[in-house]
Protein backbone atom coordinates (compact mmCIF):
# COMPACT_ATOMS: atom_id res chain seq x y z
CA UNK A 1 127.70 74.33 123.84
CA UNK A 2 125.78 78.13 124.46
CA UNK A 3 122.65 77.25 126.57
CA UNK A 4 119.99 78.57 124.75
CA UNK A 5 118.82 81.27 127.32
CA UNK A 6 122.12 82.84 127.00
CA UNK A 7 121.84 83.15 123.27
CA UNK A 8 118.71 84.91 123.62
CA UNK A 9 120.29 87.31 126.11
CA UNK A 10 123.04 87.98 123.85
CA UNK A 11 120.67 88.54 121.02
CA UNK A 12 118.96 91.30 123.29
CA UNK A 13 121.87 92.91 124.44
CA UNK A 14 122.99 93.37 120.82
CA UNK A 15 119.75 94.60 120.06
CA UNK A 16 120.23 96.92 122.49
CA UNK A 17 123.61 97.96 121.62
CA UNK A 18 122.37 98.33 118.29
CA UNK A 19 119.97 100.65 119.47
CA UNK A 20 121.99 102.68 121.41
CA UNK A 21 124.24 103.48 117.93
CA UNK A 22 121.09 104.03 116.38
CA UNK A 23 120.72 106.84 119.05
CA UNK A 24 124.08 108.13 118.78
CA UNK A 25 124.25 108.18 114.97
CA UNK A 26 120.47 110.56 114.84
CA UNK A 27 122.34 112.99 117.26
CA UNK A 28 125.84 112.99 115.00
CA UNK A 29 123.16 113.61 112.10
CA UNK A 30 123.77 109.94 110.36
CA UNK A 31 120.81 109.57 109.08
CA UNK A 32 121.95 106.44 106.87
CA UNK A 33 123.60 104.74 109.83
CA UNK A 34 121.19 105.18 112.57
CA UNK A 35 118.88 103.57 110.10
CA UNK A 36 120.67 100.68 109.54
CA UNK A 37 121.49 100.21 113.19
CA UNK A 38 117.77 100.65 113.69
CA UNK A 39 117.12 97.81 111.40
CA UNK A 40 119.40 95.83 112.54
CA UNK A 41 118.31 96.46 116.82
CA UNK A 42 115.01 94.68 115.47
CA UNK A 43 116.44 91.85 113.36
CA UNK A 44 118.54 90.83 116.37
CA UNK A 45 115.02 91.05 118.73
CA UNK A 46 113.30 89.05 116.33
CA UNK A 47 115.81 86.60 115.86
CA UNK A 48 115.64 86.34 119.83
CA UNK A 49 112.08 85.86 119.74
CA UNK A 50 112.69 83.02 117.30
CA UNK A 51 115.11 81.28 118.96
CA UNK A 52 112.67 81.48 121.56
CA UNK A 53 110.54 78.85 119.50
CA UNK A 54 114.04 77.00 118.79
CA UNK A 55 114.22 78.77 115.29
CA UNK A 56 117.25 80.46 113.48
CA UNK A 57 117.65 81.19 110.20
CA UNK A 58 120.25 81.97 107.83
CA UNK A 59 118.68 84.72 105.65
CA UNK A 60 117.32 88.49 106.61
CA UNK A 61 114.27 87.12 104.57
CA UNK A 62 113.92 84.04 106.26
CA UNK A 63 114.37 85.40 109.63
CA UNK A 64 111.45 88.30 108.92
CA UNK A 65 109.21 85.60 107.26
CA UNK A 66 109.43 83.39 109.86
CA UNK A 67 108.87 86.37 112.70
CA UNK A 68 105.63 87.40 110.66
CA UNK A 69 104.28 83.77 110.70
CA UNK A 70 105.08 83.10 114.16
CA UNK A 71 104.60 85.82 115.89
CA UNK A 72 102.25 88.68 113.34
CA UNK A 73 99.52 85.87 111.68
CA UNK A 74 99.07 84.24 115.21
CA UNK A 75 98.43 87.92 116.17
CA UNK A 76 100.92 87.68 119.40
CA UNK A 77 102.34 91.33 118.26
CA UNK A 78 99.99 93.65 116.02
CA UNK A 79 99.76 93.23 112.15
CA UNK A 80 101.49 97.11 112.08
CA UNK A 81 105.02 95.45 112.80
CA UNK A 82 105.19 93.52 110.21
CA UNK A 83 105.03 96.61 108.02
CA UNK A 84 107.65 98.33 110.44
CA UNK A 85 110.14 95.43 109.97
CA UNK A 86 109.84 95.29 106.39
CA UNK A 87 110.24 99.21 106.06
CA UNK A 88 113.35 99.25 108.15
CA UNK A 89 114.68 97.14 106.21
CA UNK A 90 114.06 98.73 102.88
CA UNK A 91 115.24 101.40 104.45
CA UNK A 92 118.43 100.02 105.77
CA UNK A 93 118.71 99.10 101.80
CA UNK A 94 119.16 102.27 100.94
CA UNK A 95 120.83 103.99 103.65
CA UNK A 96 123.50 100.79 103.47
CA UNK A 97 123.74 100.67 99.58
CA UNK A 98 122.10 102.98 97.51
CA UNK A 99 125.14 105.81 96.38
CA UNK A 100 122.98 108.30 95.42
CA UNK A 101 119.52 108.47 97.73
CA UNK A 102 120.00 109.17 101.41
CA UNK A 103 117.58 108.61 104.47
CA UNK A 104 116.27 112.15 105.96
CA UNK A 105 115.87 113.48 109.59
CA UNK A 106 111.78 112.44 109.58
CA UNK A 107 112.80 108.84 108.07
CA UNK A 108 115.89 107.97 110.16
CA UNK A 109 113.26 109.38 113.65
CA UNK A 110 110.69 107.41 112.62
CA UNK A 111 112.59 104.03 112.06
CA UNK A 112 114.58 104.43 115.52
CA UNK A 113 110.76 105.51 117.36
CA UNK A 114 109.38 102.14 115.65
CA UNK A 115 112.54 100.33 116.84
CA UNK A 116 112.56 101.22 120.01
CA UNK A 117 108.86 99.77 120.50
CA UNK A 118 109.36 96.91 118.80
CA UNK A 119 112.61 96.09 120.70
CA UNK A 120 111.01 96.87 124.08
CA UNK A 121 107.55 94.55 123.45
CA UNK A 122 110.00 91.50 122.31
CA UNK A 123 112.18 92.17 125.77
CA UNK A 124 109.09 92.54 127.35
CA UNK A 125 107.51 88.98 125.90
CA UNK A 126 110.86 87.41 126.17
CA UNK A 127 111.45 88.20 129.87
CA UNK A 128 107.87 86.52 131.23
């Protein structure tokens, strides 16, 4: 059986790897892809922070919902990320599925920025 601690750590280092895709998709102009791995850095910090609190879930939904009443209404991270989590994943929506609309430079910049922060402050809480 995984010992929860290393689940968390695996979530993170996902994250991260996530992240670092993210990165390398903005450079390779990939606008659609380094959204979605932006995205998907944060839903694999969240669902560390979660499991944190001995949570998992099953859904994207669930999994943000549960993030925004644990960890946004209790006001542990700012009110601000819940909007950030919820547009990267609207965003990932459309950069994954949508055949005609695609993410530009500003968007796909913005999303990795606000997923870098977010990622970093749930390492950050994680690791005290």
């Amino acid at each position: 059986m995984t010992d929860k601690k290393d689940e968390i750590e695996a979530l993170l280092n996902k994250s991260e790897s996530k992240l670092k895709t993210a990165r390398i998709d903005f450079d390779n102009g990939q606008f659609d892809d380094s959204v979605s791995r932006s995205y998907y850095a944060v839903y694999h910090a969240i669902s560390a922070a979660l499991l944190s609190k001995d949570m998992a879930f099953s859904s994207h939904s669930q999994t943000i919902g549960a993030f925004n009443k644990e960890f946004i209404k209790t006001e542990i991270w700012p009110k601000e990320f819940a909007g950030i989590i919820q547009g990267l994943f609207e965003d990932r929506q459309i950069g994954d599925y949508d055949a005609i609309a695609n993410i530009d430079e500003k968007t796909a910049k913005d999303n990795l920025n606000n997923a870098a922060k977010i990622v970093n402050k749930i390492k950050e809480f994680l690791m005290k």
